[in-house]
C-alpha atoms as a PDB file:
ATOM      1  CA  UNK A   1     -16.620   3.953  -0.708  1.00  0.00           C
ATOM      2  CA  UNK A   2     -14.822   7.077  -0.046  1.00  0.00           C
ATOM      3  CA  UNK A   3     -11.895   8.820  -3.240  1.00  0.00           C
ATOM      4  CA  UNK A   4      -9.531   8.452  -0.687  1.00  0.00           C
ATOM      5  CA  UNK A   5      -7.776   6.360   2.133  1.00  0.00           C
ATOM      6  CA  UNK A   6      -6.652   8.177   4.925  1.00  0.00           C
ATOM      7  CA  UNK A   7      -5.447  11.182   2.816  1.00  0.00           C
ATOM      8  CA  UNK A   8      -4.445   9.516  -0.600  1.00  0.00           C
ATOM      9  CA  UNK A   9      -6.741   9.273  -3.353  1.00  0.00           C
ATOM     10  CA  UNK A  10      -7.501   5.644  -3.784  1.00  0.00           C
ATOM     11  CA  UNK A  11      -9.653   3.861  -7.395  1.00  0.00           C
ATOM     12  CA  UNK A  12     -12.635   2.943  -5.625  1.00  0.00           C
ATOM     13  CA  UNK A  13     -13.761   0.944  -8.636  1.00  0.00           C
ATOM     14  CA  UNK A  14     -10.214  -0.958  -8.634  1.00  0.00           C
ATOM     15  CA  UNK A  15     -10.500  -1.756  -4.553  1.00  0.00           C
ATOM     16  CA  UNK A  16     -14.439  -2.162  -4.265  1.00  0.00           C
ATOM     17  CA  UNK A  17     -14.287  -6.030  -5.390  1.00  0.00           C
ATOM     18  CA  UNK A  18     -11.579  -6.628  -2.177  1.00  0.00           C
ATOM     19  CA  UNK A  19     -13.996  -5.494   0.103  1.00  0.00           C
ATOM     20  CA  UNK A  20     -16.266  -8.163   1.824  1.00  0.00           C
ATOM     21  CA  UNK A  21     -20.528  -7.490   1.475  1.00  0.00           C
ATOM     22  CA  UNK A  22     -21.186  -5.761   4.530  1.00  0.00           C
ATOM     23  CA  UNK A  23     -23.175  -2.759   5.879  1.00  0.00           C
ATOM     24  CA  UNK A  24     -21.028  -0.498   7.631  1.00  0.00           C
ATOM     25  CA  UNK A  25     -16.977   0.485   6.268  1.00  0.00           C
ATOM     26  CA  UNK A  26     -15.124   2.347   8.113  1.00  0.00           C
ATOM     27  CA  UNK A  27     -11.563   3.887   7.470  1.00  0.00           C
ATOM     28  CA  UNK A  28      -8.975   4.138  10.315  1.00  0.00           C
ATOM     29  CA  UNK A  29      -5.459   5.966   9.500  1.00  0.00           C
ATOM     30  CA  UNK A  30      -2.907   4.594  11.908  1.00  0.00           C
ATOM     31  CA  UNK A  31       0.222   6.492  11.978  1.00  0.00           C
ATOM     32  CA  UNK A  32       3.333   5.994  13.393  1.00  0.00           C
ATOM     33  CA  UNK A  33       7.021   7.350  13.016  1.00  0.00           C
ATOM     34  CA  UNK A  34       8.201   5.231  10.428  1.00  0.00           C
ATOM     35  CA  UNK A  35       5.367   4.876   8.597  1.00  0.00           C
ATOM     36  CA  UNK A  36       1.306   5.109   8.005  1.00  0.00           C
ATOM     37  CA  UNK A  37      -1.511   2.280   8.035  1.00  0.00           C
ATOM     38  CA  UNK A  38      -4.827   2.792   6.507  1.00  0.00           C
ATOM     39  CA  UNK A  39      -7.341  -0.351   7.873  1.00  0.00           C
ATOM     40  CA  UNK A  40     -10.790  -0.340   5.878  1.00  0.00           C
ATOM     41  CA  UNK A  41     -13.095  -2.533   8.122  1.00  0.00           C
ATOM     42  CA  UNK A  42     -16.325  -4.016   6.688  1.00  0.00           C
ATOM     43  CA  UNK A  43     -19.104  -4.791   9.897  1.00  0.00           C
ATOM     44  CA  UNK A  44     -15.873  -3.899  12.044  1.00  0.00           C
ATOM     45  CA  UNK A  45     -13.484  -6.812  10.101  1.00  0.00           C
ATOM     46  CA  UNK A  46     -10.508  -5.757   8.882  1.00  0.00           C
ATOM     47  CA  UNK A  47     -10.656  -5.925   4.863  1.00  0.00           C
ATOM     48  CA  UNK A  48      -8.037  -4.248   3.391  1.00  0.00           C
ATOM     49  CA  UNK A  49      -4.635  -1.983   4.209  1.00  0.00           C
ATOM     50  CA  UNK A  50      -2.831   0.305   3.172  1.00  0.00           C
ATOM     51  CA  UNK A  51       0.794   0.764   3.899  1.00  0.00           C
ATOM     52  CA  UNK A  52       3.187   3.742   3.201  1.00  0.00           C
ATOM     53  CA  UNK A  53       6.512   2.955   5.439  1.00  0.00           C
ATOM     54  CA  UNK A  54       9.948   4.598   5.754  1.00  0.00           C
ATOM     55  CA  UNK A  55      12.308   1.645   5.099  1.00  0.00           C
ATOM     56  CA  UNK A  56      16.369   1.176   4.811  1.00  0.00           C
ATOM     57  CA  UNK A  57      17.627   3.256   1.631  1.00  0.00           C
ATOM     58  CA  UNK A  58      18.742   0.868  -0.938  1.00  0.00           C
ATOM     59  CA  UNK A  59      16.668  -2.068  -0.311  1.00  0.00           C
ATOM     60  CA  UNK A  60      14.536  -3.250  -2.810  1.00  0.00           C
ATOM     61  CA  UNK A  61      10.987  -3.863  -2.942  1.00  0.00           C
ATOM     62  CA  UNK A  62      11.610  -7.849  -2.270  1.00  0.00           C
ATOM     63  CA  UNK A  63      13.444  -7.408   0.830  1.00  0.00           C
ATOM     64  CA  UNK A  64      10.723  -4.872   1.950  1.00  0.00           C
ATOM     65  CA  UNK A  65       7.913  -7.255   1.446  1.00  0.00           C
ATOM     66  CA  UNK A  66       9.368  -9.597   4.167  1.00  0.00           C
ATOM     67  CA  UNK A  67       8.943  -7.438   6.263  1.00  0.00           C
ATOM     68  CA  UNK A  68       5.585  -6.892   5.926  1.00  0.00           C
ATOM     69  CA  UNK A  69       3.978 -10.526   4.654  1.00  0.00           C
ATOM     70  CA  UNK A  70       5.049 -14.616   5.144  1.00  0.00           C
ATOM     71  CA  UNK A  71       3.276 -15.426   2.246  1.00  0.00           C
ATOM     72  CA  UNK A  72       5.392 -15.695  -1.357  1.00  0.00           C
ATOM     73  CA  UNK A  73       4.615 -12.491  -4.024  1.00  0.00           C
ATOM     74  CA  UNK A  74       5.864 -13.961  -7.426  1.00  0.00           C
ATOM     75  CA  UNK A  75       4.518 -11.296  -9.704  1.00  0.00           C
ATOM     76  CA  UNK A  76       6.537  -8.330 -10.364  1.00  0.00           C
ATOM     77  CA  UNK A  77       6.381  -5.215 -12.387  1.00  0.00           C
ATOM     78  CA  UNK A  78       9.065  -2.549 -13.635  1.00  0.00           C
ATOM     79  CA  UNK A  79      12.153  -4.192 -12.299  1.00  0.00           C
ATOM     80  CA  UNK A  80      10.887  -5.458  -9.152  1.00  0.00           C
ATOM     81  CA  UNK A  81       9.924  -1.544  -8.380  1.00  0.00           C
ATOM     82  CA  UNK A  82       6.522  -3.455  -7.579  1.00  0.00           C
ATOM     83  CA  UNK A  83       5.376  -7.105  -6.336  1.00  0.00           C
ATOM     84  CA  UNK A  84       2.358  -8.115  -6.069  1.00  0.00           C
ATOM     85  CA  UNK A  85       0.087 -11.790  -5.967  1.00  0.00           C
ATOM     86  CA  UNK A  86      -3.958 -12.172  -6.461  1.00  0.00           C
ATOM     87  CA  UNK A  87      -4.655 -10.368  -2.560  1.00  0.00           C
ATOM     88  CA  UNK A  88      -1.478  -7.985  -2.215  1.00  0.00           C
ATOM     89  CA  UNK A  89       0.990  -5.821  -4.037  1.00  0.00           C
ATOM     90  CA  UNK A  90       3.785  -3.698  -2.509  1.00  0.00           C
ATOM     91  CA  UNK A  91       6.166  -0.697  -4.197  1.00  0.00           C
ATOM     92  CA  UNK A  92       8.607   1.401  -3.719  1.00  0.00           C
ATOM     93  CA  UNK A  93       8.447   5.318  -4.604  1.00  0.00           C
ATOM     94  CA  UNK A  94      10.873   7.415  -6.334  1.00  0.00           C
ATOM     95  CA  UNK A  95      12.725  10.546  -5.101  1.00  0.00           C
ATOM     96  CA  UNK A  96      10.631  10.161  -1.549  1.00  0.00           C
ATOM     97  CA  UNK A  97      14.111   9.575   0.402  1.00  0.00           C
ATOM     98  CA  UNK A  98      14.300  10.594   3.955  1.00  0.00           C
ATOM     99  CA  UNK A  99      18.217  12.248   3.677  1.00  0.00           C
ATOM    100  CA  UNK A 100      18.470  12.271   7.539  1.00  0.00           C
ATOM    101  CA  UNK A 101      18.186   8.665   8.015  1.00  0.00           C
ATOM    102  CA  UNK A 102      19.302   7.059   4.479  1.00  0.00           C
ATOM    103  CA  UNK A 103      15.159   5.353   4.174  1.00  0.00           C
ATOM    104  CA  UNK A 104      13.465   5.588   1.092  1.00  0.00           C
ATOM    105  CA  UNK A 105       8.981   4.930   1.483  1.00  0.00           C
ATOM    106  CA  UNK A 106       7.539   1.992   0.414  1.00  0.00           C
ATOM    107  CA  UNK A 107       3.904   1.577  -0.076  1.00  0.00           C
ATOM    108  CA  UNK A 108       1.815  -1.519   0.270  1.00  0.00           C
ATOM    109  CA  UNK A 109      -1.978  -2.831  -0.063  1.00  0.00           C
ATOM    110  CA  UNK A 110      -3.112  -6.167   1.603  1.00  0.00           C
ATOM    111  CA  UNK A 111      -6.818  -7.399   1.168  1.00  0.00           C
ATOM    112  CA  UNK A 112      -6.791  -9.683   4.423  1.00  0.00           C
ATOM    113  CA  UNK A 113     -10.426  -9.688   4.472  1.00  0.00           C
ATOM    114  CA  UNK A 114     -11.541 -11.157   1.167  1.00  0.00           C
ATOM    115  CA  UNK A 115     -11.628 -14.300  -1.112  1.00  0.00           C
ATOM    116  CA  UNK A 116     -11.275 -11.932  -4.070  1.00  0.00           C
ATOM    117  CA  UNK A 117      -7.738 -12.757  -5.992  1.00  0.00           C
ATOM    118  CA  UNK A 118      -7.234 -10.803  -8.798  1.00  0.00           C
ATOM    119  CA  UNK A 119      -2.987 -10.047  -9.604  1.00  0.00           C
ATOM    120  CA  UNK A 120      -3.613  -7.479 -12.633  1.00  0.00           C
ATOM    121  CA  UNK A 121      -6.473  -5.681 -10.231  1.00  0.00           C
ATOM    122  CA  UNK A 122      -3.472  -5.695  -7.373  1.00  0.00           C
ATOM    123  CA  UNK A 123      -1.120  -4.327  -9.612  1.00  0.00           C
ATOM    124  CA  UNK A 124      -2.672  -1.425 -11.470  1.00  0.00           C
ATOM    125  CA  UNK A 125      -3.954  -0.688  -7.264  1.00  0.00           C
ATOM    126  CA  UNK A 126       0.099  -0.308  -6.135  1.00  0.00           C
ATOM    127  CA  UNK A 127       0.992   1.287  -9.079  1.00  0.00           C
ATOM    128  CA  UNK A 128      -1.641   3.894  -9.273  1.00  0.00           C
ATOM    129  CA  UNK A 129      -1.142   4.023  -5.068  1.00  0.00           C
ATOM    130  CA  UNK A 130       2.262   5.176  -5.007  1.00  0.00           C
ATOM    131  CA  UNK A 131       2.160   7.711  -7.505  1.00  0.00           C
ATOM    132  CA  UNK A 132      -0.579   9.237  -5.293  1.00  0.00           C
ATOM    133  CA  UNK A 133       1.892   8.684  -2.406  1.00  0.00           C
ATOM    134  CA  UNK A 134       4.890  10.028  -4.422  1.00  0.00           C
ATOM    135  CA  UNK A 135       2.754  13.222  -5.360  1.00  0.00           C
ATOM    136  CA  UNK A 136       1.689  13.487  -1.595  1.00  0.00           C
ATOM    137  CA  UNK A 137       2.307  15.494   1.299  1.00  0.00           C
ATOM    138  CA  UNK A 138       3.847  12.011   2.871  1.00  0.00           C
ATOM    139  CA  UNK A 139       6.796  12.293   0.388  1.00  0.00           C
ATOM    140  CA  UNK A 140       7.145  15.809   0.778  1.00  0.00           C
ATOM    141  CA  UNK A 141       7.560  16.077   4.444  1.00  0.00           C
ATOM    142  CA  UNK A 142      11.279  14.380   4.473  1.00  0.00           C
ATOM    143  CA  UNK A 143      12.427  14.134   0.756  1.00  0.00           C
ATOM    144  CA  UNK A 144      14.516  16.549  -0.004  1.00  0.00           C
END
């Protein structure tokens, strides 16, 4: 398991139990304009993603995660800055605000691929994520 996912130093020991027995992982960045995916595959399935996204300033992280899951995230942590359930957490950074467009980046981490459920394991992963994302190059490149 590689320190980081697609650029952002990730806790290996924290994501390892999401990630289905297998012999082969692979790590695929997928990046777009409004935001960045990072897939980990097991044997070519998808197991887990990443998700740092440029999303409508002033939202919170609730009416991000509908965009981004149909399935209900009860838990929440610091306000509501994060969600998260047993397989996925979402959060939302602070002072990475794209001025130009009034967005503000969100981060997310999905583990698609596993039976695994574990909501404290989810939320120490989104919380330690997006202060790696905050502290990133990501943030930097429109926050002003």
């Amino acid at each position: 398991m590689p320190g980081t996912l697609c650029g952002i130093p990730f806790d290996t020991k924290e994501l390892t139990p999401f990630l289905r027995p297998g012999k082969k992982l692979s790590v695929k960045p997928v990046i777009h304009l409004s935001g960045n995916w990072c897939d980990v595959s097991v044997d070519g399935k998808l197991a887990v993603r990443t998700v740092q996204k440029w999303w409508q300033g002033g939202a919170d992280t609730a009416y991000f995660l509908g965009s981004q899951t149909l399935e209900r995230v009860e838990k929440s942590a610091d306000a509501g800055r994060y969600m998260y359930s047993g397989w996925q957490a979402f959060g939302k950074t602070e002072g990475c605000v794209d001025e130009k467009y009034g967005q503000e980046l969100y981060t997310g981490v999905q583990a698609y691929g596993s039976d695994h459920r574990d909501a404290d394991a989810m939320k120490r992963l989104i919380v330690s994520f997006t202060e790696k994302v905050e502290k990133s190059d990501v943030c930097d490149s429109k926050a002003s």
